[in-house]
C-alpha atoms as a PDB file:
ATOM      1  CA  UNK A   1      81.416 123.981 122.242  1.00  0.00           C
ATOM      2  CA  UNK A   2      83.512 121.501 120.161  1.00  0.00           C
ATOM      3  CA  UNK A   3      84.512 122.588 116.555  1.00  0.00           C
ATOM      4  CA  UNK A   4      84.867 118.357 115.716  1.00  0.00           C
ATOM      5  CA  UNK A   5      81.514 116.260 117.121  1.00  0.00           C
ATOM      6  CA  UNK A   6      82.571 113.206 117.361  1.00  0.00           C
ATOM      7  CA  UNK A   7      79.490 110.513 117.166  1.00  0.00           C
ATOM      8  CA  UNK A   8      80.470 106.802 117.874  1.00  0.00           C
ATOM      9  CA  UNK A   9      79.110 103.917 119.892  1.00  0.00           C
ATOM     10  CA  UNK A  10      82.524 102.338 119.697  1.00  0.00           C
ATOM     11  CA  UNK A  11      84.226 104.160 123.128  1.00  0.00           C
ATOM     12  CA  UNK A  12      87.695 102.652 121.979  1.00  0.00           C
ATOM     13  CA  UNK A  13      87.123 104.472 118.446  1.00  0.00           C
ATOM     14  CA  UNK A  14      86.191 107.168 120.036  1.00  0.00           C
ATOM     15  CA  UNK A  15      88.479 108.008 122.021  1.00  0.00           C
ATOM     16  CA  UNK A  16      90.885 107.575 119.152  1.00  0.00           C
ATOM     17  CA  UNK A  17      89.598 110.047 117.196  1.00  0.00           C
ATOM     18  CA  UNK A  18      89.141 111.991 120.521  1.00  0.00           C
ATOM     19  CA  UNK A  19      92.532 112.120 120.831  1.00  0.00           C
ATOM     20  CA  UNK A  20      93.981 112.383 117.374  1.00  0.00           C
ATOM     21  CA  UNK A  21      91.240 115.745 116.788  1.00  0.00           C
ATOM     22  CA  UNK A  22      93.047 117.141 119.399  1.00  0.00           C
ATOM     23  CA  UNK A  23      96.877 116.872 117.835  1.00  0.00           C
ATOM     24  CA  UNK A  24      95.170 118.110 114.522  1.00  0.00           C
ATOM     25  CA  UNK A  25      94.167 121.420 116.808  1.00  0.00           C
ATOM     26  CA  UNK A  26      90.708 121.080 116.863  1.00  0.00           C
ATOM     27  CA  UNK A  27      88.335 120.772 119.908  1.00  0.00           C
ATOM     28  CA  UNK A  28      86.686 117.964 119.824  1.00  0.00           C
ATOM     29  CA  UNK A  29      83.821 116.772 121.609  1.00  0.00           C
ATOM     30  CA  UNK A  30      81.900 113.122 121.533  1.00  0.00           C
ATOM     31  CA  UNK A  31      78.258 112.069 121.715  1.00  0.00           C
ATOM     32  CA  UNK A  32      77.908 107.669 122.049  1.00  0.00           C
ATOM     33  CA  UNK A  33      73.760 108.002 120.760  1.00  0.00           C
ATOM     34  CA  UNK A  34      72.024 110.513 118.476  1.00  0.00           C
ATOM     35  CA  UNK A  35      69.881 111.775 120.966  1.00  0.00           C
ATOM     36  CA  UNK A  36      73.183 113.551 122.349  1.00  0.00           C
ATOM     37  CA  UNK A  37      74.381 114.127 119.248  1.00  0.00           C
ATOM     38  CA  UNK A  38      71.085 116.127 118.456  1.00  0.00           C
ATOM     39  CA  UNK A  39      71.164 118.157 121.774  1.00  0.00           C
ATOM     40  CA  UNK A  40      74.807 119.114 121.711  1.00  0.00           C
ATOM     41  CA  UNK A  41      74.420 120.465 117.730  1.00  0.00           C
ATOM     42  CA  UNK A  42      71.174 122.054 119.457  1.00  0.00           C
ATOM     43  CA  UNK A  43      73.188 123.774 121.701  1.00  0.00           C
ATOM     44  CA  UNK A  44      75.660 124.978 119.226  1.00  0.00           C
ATOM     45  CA  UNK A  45      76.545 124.133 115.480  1.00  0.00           C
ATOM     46  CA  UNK A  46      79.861 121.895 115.371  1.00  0.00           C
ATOM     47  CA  UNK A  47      82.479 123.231 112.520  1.00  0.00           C
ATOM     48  CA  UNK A  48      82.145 119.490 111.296  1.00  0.00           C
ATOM     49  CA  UNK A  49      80.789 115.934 112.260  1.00  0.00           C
ATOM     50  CA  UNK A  50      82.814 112.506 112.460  1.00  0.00           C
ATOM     51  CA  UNK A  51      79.443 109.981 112.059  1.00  0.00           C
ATOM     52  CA  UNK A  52      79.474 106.274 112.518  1.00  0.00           C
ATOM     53  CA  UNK A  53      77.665 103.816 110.835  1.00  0.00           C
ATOM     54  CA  UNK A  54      75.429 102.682 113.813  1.00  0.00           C
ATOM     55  CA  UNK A  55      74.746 104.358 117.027  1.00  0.00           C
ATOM     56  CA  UNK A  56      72.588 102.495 120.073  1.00  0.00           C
ATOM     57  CA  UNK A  57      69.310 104.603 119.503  1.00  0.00           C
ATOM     58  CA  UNK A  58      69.559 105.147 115.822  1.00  0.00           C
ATOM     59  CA  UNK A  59      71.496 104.408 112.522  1.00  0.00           C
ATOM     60  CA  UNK A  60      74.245 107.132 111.386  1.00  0.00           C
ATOM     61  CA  UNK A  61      72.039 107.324 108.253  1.00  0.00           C
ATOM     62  CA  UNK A  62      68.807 108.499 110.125  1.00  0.00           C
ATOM     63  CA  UNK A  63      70.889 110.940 112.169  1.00  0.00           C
ATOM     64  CA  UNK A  64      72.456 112.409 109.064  1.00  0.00           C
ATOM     65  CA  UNK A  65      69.261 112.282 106.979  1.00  0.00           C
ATOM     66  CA  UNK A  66      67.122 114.428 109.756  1.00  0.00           C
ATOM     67  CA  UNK A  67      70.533 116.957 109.351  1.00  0.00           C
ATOM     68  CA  UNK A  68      69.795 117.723 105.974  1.00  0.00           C
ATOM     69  CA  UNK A  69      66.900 118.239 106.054  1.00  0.00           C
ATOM     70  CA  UNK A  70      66.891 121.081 108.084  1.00  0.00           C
ATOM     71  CA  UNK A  71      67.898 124.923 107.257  1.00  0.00           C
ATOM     72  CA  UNK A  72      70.435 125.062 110.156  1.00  0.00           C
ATOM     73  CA  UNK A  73      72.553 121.906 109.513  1.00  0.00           C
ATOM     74  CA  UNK A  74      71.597 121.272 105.723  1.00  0.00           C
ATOM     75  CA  UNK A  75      75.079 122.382 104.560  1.00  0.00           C
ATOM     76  CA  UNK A  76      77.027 120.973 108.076  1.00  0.00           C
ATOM     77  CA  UNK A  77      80.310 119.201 107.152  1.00  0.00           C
ATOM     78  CA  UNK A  78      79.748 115.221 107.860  1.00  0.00           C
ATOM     79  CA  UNK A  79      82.723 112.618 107.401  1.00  0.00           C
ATOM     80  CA  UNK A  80      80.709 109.087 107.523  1.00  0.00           C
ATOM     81  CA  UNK A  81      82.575 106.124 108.834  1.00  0.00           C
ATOM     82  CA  UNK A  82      80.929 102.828 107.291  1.00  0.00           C
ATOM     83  CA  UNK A  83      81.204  99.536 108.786  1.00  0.00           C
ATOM     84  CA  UNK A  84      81.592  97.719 104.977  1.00  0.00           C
ATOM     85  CA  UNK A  85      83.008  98.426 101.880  1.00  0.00           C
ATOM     86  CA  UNK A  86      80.086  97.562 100.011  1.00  0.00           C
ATOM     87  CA  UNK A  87      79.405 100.351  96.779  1.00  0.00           C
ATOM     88  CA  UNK A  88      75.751 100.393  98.403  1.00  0.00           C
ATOM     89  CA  UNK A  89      76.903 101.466 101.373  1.00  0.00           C
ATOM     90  CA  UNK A  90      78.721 104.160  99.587  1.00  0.00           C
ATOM     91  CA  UNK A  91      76.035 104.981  97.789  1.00  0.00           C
ATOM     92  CA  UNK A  92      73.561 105.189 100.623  1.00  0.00           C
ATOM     93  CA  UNK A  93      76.149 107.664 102.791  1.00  0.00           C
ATOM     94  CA  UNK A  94      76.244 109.708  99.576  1.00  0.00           C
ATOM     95  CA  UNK A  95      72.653 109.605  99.136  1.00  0.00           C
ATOM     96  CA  UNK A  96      72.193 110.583 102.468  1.00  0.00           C
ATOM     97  CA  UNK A  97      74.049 113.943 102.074  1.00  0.00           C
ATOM     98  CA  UNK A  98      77.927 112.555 103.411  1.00  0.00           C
ATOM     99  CA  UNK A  99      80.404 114.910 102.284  1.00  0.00           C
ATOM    100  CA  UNK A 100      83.051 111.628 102.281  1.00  0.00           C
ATOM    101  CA  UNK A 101      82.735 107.982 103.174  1.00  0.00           C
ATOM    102  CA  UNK A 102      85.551 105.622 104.858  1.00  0.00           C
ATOM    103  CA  UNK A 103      85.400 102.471 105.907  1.00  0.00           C
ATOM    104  CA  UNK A 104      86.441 101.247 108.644  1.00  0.00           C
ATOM    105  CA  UNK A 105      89.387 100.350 109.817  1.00  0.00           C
ATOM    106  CA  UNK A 106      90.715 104.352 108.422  1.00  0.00           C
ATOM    107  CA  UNK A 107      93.720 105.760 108.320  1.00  0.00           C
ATOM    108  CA  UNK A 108      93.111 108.310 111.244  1.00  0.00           C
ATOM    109  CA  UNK A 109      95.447 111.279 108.927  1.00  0.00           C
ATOM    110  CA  UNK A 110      93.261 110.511 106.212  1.00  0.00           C
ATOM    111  CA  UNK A 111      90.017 111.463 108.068  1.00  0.00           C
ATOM    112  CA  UNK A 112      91.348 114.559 109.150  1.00  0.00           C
ATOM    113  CA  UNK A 113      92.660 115.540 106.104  1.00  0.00           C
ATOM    114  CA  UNK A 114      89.296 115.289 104.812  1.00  0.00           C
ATOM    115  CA  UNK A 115      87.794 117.164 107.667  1.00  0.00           C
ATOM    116  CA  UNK A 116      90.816 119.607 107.081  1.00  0.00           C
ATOM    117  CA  UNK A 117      89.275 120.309 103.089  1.00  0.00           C
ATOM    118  CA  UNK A 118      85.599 120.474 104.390  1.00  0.00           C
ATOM    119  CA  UNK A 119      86.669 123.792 107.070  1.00  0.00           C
ATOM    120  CA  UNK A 120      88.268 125.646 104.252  1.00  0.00           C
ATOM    121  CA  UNK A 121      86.432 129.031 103.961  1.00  0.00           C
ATOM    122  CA  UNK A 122      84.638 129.082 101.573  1.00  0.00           C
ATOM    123  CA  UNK A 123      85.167 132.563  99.442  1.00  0.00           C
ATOM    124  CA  UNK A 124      82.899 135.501 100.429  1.00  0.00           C
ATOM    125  CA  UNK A 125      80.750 136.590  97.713  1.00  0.00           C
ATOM    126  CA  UNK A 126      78.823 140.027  97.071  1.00  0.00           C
ATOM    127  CA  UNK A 127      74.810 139.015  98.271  1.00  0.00           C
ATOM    128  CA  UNK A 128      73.913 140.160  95.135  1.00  0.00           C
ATOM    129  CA  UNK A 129      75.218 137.103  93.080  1.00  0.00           C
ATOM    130  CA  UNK A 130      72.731 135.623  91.956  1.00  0.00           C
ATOM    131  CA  UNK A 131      73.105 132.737  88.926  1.00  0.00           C
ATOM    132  CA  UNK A 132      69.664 131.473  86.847  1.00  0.00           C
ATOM    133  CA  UNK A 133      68.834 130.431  83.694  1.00  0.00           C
ATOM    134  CA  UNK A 134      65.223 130.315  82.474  1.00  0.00           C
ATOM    135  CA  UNK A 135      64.025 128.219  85.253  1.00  0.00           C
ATOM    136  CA  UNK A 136      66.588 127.539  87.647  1.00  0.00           C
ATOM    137  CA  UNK A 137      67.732 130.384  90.061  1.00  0.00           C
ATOM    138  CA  UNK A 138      70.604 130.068  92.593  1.00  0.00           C
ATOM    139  CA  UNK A 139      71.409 132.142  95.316  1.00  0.00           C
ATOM    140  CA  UNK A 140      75.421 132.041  95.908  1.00  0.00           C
ATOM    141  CA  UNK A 141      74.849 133.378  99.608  1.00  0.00           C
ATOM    142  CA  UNK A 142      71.902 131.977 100.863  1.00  0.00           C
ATOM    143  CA  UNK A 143      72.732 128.638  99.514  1.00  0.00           C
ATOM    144  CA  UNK A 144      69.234 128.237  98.005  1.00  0.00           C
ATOM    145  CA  UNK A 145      67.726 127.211  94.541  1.00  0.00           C
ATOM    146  CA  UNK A 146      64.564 127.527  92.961  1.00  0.00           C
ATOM    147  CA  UNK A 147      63.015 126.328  90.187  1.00  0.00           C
ATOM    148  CA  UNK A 148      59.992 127.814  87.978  1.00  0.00           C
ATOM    149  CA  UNK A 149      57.100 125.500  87.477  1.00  0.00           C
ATOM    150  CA  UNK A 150      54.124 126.461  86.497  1.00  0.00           C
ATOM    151  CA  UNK A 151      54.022 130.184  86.599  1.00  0.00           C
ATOM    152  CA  UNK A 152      55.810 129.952  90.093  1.00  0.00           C
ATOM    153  CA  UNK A 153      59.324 129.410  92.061  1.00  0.00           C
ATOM    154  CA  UNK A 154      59.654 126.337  94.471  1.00  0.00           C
ATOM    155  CA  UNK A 155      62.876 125.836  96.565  1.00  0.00           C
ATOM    156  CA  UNK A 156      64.694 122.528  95.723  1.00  0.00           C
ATOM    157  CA  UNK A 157      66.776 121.396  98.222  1.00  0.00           C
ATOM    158  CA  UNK A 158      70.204 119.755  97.298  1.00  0.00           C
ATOM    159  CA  UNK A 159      73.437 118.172  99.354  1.00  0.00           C
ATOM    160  CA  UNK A 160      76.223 120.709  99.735  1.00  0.00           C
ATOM    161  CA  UNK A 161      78.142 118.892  96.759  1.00  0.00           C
ATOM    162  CA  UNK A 162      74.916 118.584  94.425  1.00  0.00           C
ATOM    163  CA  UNK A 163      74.798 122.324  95.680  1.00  0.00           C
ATOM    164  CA  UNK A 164      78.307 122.562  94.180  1.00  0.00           C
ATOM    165  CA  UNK A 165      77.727 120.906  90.859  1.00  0.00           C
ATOM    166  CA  UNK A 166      74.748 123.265  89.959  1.00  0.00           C
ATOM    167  CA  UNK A 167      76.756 125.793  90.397  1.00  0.00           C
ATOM    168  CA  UNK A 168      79.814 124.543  87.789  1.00  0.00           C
ATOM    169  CA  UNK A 169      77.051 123.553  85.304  1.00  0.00           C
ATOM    170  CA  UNK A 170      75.385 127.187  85.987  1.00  0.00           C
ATOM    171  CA  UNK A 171      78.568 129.286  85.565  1.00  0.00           C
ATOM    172  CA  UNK A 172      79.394 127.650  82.172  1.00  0.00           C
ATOM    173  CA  UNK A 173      75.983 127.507  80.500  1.00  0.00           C
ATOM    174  CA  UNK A 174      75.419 125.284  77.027  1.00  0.00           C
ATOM    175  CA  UNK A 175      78.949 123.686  77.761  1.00  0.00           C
ATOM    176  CA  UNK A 176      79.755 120.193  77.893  1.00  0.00           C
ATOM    177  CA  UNK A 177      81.673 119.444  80.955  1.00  0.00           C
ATOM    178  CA  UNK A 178      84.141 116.117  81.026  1.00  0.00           C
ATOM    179  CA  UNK A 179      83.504 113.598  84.256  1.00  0.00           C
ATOM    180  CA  UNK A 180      87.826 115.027  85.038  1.00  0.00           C
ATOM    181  CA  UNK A 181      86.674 118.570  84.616  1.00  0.00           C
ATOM    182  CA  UNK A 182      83.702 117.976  87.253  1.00  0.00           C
ATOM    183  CA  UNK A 183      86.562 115.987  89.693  1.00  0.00           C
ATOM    184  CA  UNK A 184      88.995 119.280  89.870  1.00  0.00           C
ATOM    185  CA  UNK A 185      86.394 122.121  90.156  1.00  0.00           C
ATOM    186  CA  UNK A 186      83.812 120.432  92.388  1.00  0.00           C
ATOM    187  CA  UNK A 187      86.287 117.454  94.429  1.00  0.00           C
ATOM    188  CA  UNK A 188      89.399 119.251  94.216  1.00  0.00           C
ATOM    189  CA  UNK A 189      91.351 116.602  93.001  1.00  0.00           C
ATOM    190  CA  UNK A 190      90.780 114.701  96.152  1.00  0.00           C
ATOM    191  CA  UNK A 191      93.105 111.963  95.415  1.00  0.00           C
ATOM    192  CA  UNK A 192      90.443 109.048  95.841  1.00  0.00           C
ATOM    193  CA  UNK A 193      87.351 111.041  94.037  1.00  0.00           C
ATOM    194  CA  UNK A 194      87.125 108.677  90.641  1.00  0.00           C
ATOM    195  CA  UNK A 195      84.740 109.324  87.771  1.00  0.00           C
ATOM    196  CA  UNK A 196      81.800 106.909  88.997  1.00  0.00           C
ATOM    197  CA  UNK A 197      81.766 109.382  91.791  1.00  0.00           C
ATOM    198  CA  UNK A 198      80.710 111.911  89.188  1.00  0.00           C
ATOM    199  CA  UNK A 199      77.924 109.811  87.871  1.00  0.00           C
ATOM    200  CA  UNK A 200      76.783 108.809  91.544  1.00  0.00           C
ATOM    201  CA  UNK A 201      76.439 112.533  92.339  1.00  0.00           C
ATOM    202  CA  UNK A 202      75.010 113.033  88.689  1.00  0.00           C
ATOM    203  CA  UNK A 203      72.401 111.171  89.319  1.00  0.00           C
ATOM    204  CA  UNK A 204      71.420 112.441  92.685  1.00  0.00           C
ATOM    205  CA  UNK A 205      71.238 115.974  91.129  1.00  0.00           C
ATOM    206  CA  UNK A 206      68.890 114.705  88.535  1.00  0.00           C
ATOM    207  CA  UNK A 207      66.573 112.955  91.094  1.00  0.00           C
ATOM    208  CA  UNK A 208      66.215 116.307  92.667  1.00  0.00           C
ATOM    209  CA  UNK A 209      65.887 118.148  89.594  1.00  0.00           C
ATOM    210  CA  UNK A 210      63.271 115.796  87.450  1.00  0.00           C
ATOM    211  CA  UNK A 211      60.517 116.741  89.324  1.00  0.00           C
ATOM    212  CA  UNK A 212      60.504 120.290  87.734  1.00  0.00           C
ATOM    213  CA  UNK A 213      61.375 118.692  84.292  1.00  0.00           C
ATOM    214  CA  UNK A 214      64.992 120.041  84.800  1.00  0.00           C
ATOM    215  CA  UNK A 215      67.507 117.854  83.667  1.00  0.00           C
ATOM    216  CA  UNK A 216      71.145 117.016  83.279  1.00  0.00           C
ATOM    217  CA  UNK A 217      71.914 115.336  79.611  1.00  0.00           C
ATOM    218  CA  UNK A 218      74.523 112.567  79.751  1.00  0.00           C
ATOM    219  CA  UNK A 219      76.507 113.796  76.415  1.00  0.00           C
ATOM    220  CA  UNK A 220      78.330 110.613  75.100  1.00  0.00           C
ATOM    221  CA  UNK A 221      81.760 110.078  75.430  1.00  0.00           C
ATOM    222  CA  UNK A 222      82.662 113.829  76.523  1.00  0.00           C
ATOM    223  CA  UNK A 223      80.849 114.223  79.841  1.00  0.00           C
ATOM    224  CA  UNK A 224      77.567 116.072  81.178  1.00  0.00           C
ATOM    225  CA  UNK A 225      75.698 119.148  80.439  1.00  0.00           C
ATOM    226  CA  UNK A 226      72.307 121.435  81.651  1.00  0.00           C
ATOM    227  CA  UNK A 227      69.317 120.212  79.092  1.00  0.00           C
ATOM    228  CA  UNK A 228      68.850 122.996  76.186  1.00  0.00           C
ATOM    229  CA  UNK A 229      68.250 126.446  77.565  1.00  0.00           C
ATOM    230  CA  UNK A 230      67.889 129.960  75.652  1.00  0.00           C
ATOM    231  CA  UNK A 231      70.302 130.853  78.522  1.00  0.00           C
ATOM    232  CA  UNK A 232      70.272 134.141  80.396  1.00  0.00           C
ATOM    233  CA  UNK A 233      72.942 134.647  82.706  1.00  0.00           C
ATOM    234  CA  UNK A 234      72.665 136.956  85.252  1.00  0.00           C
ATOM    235  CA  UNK A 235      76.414 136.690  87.556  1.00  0.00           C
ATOM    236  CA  UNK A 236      78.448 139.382  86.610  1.00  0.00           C
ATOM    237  CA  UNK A 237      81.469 136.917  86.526  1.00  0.00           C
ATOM    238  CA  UNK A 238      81.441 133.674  84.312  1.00  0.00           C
ATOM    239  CA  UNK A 239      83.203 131.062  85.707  1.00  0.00           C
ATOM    240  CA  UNK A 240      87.008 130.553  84.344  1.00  0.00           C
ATOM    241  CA  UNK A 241      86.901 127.922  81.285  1.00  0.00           C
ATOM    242  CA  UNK A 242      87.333 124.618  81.621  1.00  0.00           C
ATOM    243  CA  UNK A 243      88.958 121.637  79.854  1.00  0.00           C
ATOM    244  CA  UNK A 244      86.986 119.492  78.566  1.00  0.00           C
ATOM    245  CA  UNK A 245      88.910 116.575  77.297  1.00  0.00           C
ATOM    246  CA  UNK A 246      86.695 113.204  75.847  1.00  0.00           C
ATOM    247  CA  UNK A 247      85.609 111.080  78.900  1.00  0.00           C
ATOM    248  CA  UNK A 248      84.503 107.412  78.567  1.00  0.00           C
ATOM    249  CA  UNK A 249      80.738 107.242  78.912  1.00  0.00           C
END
């Protein structure tokens, strides 16, 4: 089964990035609708999906929407390719749960440098690690979070990179964290990662949050921060310190 699905109604495109998966050593495979697309991830999970913009049966947005939202393929590495640079088609493919956005035409060694950052492994951690504060916990292996409401837990289900901010924001409780010190930890200095993608993904996190009166306060001029908390932090670790240098609000 491929480690690259490759999901494009455009055969000429596809067979480009066919081809160019193949000199980056991965094994790619290609589906032309969504309905393939869902039966070959069915069959087995892809290291990483190349998704276009519009497919003959459904939009790349409805495919990518019904893959997060399920256990199996909620935190599945997806590289969207948009047909316009419109920010609201950005914003939509982040929205959506895309771990990038590129428009085409795309520089085909961009893409799979970008698909290159996504298959880093990811560090193994003890099942143990747990991080909460009064009302939020986080489970570092499972991937899940749940917030307390009302005398109870309910799971809260976040994109891989709102996943990822949580987790800065939970390792450095009370601080204040600057829009450039969110870009290194959580983007790793991707090279086209600006700040307003820190306030798109900002607000996302909120959205998913402010149901369960959990918020994340905009601090002027310096950056973002978890809402007051008495907290209580349970990793045995804290997260390395970070610089937080003034950022324009």
């Amino acid at each position: 089964m491929p480690e690259i699905l490759i999901v494009e109604d455009d055969p000429s495109i596809a067979e480009l990035l066919w081809l160019h998966a193949q000199e980056a050593g991965h094994r790619p495979a290609v589906a032309f609708t969504g309905k393939k697309a869902k039966e070959l991830i069915d069959e087995q999970l892809p290291a990483a999906v190349i998704l276009g913009w519009t497919l003959p049966d459904m939009t790349g947005l409805s495919l990518l929407t019904t893959l997060r939202s399920t256990k199996r393929t909620i935190d599945l590495a997806v590289v969207m390719l948009g047909e316009g640079s419109r920010e609201a088609d950005t914003l939509k493919a982040l929205d959506a749960g895309a771990d990038f956005y590129l428009v085409k035409p795309f520089s085909t060694k961009e893409l799979f440098a970008r698909v290159q950052v996504m298959l880093r492994p990811r560090p193994i951690v003890n099942a143990q690690d747990i991080l909460s504060v009064p009302g939020i916990t986080m489970s570092l292996t499972s991937h899940r979070v749940f917030v307390r409401r009302e005398e109870r837990e309910v799971a809260v289900t976040l994109s891989p990179t709102g996943f990822k901010l949580l987790r800065l924001f939970l390792t450095h409780p009370g601080e204040v964290l600057s829009r450039d010190a969110i870009l290194k930890e959580v983007w790793m200095e991707q090279p086209d990662a600006r700040e307003r993608t820190v306030d798109v993904h900002i607000k996302f996190l909120r959205d998913a949050l402010r149901p369960f009166d959990t918020m994340i306060e905009t601090v002027r001029s310096r950056g973002y921060r978890l809402s007051e908390f008495e907290f209580s932090f349970s990793l045995v670790e804290r997260g390395p310190a970070l610089s937080n240098q003034p950022s324009a609000d």
